[in-house]
PDB file of N, CA and C in Angstrom:
ATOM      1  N   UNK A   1     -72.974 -14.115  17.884  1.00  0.00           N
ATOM      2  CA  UNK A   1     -72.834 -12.729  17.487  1.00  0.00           C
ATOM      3  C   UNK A   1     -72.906 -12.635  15.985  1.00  0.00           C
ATOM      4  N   UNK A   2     -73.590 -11.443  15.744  1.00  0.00           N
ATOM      5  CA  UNK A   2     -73.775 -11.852  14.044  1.00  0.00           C
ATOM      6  C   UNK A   2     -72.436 -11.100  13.592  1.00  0.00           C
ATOM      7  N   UNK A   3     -71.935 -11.114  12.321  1.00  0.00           N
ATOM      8  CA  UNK A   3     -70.553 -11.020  11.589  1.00  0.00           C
ATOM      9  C   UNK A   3     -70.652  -9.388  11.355  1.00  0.00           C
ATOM     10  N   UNK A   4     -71.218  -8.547  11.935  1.00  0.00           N
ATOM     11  CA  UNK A   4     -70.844  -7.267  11.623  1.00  0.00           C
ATOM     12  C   UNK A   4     -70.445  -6.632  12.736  1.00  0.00           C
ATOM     13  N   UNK A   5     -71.168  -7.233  14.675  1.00  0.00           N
ATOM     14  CA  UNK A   5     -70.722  -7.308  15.479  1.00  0.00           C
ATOM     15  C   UNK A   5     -68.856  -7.999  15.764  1.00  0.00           C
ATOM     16  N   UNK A   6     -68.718  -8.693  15.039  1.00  0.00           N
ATOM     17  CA  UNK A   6     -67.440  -9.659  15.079  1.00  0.00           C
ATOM     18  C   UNK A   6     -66.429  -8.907  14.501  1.00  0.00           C
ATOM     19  N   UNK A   7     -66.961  -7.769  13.033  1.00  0.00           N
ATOM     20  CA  UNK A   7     -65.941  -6.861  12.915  1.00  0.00           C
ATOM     21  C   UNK A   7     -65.933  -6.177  13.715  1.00  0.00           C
ATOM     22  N   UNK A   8     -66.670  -5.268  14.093  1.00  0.00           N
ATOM     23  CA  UNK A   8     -66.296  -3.829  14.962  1.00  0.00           C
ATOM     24  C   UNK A   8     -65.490  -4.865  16.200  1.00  0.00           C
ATOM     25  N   UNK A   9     -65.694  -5.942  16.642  1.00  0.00           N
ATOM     26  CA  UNK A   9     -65.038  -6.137  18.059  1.00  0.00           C
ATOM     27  C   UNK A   9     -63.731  -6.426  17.049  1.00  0.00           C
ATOM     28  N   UNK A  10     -63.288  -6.867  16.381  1.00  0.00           N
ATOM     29  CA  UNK A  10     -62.103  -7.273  15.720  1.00  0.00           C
ATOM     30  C   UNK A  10     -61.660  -6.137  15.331  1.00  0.00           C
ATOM     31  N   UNK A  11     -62.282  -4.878  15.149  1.00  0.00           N
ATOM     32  CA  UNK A  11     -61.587  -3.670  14.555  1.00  0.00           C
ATOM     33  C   UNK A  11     -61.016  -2.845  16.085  1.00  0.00           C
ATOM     34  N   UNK A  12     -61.420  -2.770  16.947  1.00  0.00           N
ATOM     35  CA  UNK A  12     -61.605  -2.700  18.398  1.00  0.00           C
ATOM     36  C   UNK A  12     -60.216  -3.064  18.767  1.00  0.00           C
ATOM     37  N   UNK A  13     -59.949  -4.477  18.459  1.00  0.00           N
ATOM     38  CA  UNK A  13     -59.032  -5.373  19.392  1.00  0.00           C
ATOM     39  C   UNK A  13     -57.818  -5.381  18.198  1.00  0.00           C
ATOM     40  N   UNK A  14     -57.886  -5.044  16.904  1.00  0.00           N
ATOM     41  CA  UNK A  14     -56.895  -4.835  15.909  1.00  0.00           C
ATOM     42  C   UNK A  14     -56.302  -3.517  16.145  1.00  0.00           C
ATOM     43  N   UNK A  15     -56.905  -2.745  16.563  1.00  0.00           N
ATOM     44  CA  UNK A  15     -56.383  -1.024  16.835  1.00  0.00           C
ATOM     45  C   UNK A  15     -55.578  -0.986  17.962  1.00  0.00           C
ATOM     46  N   UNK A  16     -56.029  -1.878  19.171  1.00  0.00           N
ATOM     47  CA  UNK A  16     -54.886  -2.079  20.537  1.00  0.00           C
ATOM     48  C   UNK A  16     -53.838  -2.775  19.724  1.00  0.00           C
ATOM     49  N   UNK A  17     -53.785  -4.068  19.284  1.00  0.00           N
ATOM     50  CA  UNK A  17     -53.101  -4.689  18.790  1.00  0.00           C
ATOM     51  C   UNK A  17     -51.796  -4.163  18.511  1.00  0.00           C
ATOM     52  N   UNK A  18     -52.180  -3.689  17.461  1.00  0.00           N
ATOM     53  CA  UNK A  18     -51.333  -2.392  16.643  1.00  0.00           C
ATOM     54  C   UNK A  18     -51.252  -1.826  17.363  1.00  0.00           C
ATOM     55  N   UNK A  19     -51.437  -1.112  18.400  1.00  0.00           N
ATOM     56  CA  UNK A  19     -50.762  -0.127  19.622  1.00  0.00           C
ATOM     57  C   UNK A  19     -49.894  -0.456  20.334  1.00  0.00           C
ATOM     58  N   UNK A  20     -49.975  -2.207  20.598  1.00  0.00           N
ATOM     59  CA  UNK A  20     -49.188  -3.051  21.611  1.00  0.00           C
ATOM     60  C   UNK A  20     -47.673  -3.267  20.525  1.00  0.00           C
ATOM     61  N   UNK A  21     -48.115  -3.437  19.284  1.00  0.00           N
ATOM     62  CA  UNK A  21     -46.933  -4.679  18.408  1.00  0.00           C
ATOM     63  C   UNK A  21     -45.594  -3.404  17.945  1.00  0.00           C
ATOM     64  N   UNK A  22     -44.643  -3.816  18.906  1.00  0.00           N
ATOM     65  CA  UNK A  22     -43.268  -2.887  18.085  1.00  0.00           C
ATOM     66  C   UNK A  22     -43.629  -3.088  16.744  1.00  0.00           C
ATOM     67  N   UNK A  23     -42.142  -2.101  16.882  1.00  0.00           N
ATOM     68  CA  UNK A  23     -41.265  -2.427  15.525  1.00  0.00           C
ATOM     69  C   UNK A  23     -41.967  -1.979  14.294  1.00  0.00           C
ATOM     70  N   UNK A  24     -40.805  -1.481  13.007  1.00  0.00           N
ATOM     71  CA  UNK A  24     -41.832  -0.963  11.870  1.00  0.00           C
ATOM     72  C   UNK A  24     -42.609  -1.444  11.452  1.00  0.00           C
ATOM     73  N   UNK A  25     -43.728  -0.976  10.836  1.00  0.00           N
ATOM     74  CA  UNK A  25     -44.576  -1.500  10.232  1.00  0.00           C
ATOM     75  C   UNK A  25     -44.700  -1.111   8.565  1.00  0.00           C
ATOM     76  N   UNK A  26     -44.322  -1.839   7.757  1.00  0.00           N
ATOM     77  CA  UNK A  26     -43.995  -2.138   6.514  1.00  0.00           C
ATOM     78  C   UNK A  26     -45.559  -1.651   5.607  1.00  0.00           C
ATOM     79  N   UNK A  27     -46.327  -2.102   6.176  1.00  0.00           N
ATOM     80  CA  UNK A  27     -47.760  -2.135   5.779  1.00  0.00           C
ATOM     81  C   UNK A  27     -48.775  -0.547   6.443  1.00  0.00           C
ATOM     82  N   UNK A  28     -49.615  -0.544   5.514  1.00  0.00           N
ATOM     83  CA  UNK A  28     -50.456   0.785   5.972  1.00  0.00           C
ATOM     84  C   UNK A  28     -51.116   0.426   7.013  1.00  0.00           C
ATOM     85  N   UNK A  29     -52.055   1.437   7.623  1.00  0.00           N
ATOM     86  CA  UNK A  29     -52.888   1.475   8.348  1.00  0.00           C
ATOM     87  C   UNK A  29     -53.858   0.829   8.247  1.00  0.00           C
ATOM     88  N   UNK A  30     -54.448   0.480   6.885  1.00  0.00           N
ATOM     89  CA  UNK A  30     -55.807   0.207   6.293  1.00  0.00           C
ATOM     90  C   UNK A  30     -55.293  -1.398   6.434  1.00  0.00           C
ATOM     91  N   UNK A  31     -53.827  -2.026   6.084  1.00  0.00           N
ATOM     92  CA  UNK A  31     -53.888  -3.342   6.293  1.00  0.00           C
ATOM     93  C   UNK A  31     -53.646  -3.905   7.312  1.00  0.00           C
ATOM     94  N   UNK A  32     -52.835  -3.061   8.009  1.00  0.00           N
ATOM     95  CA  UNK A  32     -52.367  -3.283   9.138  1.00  0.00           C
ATOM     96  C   UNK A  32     -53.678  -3.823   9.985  1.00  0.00           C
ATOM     97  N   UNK A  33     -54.424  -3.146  10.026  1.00  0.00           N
ATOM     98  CA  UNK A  33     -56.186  -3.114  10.937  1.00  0.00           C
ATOM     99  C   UNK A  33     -57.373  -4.667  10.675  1.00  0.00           C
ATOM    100  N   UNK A  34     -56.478  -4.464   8.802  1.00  0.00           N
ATOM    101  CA  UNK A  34     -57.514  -5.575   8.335  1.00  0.00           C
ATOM    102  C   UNK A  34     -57.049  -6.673   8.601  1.00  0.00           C
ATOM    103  N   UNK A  35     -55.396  -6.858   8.803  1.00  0.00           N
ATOM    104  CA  UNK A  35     -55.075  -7.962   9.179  1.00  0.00           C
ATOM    105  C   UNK A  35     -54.997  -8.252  10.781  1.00  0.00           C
ATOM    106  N   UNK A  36     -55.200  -7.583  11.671  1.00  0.00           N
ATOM    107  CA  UNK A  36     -55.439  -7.616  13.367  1.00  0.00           C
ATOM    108  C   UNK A  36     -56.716  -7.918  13.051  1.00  0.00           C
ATOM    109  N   UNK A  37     -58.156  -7.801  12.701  1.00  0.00           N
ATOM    110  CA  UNK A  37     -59.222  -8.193  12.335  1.00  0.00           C
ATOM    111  C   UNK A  37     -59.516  -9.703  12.032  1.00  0.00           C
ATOM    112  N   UNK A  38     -58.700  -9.892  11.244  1.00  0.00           N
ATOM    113  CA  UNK A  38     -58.328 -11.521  10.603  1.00  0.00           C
ATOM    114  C   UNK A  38     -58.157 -12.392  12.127  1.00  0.00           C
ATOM    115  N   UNK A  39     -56.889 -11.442  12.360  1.00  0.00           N
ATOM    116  CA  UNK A  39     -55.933 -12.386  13.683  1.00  0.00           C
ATOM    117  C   UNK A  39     -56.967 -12.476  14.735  1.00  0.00           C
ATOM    118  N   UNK A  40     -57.629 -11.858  15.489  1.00  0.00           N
ATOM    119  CA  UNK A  40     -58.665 -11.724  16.365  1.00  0.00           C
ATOM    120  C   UNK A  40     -59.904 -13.009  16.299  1.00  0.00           C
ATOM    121  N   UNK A  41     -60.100 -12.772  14.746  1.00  0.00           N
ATOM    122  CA  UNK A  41     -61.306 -13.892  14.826  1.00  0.00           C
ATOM    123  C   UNK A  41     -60.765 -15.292  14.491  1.00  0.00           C
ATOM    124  N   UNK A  42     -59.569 -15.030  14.049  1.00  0.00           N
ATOM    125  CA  UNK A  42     -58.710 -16.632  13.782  1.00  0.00           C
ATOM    126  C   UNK A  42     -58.380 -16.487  15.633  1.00  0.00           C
ATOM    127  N   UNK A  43     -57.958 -16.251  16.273  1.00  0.00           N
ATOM    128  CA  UNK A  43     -57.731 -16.072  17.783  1.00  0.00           C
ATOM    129  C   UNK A  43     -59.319 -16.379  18.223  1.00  0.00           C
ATOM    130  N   UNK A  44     -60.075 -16.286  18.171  1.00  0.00           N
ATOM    131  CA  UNK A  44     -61.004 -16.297  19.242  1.00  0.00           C
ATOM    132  C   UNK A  44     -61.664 -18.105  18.183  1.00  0.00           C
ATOM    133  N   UNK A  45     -61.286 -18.256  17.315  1.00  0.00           N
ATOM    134  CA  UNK A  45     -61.678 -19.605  16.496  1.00  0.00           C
ATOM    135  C   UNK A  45     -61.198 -20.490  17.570  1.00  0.00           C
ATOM    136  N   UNK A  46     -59.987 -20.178  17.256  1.00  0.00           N
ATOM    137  CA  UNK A  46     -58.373 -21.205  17.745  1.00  0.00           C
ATOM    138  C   UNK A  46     -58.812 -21.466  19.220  1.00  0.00           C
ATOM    139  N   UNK A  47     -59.323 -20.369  20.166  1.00  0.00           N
ATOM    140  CA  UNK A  47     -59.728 -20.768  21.709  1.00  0.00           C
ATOM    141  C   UNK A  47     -60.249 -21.299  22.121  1.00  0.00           C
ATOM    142  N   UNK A  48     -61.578 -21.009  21.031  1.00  0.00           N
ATOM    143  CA  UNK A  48     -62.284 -22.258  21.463  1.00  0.00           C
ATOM    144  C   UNK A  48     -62.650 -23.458  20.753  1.00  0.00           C
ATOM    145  N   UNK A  49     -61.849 -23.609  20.249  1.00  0.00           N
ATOM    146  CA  UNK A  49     -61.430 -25.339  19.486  1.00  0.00           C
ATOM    147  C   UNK A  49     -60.310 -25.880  20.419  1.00  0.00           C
ATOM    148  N   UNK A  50     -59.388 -25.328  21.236  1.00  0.00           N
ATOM    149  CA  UNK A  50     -58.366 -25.932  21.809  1.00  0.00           C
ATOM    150  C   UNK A  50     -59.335 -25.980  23.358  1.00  0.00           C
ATOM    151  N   UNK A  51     -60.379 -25.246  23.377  1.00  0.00           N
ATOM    152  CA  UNK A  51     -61.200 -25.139  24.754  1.00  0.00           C
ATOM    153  C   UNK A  51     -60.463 -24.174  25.744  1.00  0.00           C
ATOM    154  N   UNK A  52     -59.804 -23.276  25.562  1.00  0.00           N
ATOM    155  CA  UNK A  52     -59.124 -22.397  26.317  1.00  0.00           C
ATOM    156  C   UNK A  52     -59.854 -21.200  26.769  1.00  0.00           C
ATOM    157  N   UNK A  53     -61.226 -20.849  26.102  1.00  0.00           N
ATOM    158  CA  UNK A  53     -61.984 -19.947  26.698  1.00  0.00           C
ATOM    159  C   UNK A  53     -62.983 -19.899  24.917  1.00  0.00           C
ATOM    160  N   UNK A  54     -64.577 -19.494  25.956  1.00  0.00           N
ATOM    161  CA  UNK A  54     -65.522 -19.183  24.800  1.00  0.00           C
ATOM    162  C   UNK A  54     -65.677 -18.278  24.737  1.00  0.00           C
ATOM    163  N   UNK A  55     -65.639 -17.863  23.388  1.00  0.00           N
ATOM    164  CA  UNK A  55     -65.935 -16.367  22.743  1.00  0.00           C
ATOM    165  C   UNK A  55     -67.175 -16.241  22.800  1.00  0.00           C
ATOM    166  N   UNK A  56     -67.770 -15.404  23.633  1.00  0.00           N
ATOM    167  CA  UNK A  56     -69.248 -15.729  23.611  1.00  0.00           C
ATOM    168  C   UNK A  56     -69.746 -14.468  23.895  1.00  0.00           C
ATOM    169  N   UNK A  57     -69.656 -13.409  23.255  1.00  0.00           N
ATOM    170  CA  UNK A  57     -70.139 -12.236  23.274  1.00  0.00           C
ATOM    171  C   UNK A  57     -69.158 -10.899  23.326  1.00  0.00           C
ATOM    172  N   UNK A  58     -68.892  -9.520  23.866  1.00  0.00           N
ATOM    173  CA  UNK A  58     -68.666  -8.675  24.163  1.00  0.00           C
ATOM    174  C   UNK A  58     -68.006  -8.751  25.722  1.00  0.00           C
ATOM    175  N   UNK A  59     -66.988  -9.457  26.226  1.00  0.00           N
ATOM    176  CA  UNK A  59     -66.672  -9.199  27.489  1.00  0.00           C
ATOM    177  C   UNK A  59     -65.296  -9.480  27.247  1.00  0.00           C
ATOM    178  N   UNK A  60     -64.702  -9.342  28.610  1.00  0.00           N
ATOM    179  CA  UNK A  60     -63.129  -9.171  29.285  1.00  0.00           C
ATOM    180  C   UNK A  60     -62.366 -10.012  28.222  1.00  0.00           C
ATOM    181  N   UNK A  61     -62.903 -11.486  28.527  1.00  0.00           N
ATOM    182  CA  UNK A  61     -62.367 -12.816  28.387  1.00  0.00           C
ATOM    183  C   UNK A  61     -61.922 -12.721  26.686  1.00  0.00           C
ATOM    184  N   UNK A  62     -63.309 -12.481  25.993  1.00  0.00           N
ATOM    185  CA  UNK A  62     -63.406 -12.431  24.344  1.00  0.00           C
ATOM    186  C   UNK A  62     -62.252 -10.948  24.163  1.00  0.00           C
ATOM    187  N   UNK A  63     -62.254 -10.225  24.974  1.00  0.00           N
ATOM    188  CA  UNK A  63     -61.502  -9.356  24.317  1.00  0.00           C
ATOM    189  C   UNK A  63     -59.757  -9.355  24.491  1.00  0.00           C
ATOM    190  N   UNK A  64     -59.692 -10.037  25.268  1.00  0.00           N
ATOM    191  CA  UNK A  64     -58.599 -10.375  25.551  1.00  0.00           C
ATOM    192  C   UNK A  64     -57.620 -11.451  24.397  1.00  0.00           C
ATOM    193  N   UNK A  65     -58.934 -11.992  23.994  1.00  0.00           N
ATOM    194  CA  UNK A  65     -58.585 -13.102  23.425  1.00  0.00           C
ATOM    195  C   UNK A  65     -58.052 -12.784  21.787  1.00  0.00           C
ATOM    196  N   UNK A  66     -59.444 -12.031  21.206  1.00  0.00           N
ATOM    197  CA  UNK A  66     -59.231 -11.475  20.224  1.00  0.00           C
ATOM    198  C   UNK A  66     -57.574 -10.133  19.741  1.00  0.00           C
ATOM    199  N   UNK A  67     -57.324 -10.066  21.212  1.00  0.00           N
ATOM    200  CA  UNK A  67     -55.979  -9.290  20.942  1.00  0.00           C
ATOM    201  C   UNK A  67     -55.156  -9.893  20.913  1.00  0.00           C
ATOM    202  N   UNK A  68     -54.979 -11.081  21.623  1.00  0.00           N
ATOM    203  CA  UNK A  68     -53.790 -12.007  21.418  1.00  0.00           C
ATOM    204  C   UNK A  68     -53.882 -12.333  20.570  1.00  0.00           C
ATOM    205  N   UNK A  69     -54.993 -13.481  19.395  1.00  0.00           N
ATOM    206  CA  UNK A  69     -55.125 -13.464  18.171  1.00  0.00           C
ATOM    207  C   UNK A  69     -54.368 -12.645  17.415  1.00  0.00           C
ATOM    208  N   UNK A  70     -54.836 -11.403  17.556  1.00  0.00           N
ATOM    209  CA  UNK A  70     -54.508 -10.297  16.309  1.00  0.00           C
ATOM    210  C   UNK A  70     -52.668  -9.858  16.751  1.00  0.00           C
ATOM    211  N   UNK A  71     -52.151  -9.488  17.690  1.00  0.00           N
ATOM    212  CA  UNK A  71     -50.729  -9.588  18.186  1.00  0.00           C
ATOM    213  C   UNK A  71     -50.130 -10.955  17.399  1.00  0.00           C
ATOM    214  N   UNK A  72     -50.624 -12.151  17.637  1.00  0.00           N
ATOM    215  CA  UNK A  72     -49.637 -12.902  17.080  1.00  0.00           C
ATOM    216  C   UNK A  72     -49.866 -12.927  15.385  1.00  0.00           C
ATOM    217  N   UNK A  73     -51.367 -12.502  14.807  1.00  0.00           N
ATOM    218  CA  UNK A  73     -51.009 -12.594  13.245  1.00  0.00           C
ATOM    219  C   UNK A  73     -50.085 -11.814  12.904  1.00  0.00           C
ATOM    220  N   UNK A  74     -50.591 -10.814  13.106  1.00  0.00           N
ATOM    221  CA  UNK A  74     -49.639  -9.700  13.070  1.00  0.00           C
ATOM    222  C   UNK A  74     -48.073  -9.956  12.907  1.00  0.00           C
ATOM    223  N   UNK A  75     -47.560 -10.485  14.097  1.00  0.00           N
ATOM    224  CA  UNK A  75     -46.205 -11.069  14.200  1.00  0.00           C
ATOM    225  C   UNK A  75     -45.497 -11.683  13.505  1.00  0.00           C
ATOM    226  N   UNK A  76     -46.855 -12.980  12.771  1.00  0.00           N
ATOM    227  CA  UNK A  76     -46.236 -13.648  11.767  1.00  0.00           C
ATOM    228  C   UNK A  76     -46.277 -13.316  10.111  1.00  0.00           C
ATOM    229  N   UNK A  77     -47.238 -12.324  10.513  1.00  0.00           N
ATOM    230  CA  UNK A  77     -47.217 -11.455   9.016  1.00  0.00           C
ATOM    231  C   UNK A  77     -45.899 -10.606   8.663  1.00  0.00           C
ATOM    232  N   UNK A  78     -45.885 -10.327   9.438  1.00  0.00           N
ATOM    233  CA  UNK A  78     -44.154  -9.278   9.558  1.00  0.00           C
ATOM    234  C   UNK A  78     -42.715 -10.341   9.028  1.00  0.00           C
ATOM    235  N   UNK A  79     -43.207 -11.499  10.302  1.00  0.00           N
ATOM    236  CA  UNK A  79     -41.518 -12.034   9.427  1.00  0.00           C
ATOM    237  C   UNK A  79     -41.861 -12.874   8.567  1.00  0.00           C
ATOM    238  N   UNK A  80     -43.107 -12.884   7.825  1.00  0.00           N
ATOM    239  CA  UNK A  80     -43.004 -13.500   6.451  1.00  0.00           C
ATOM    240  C   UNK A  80     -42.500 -12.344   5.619  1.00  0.00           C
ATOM    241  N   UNK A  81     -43.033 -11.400   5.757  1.00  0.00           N
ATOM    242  CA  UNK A  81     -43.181 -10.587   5.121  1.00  0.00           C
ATOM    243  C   UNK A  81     -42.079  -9.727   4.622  1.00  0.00           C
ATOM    244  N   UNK A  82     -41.111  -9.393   5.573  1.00  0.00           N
ATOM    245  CA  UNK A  82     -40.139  -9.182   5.960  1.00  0.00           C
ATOM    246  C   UNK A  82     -38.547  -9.834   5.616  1.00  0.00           C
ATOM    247  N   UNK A  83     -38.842 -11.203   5.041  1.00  0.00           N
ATOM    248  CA  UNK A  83     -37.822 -12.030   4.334  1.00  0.00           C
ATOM    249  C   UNK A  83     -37.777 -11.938   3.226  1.00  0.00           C
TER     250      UNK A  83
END
């Protein structure tokens, strides 16, 4: 997938993200998004280097994946952030 496809699916799966993740959010909208973006494609890296599923286009599997990604940056952005 070329890297402009990889944002919009990362902007996609950063916007649920952020729909799914309690709790305040310290950070704007604009970073909040850019960093679920980050988490998504570090998430869909991480899957398939551990072999847990290939990111291999626009479907269920990749999108699923890319939200868990972006949910857990997210997560750990907060309680760094947050101390």
């Amino acid at each position: 997938m070329g890297i402009l496809s990889w944002i919009i699916f990362g902007l996609i799966a950063g916007i649920l993200a952020k729909w799914i993740m309690p709790g305040n959010n310290s950070s704007g909208i604009i970073m909040t998004v850019i960093l679920a973006i980050v988490g998504a494609v570090v998430g869909g890296y991480i899957s398939t280097f551990f072999g847990m599923g290939k990111v291999d286009g626009f479907n269920f599997g990749s999108f699923i994946i890319a939200v868990v990604g972006a949910i857990i940056f997210l997560f750990v952005y907060h309680k760094i952030s947050n101390q």
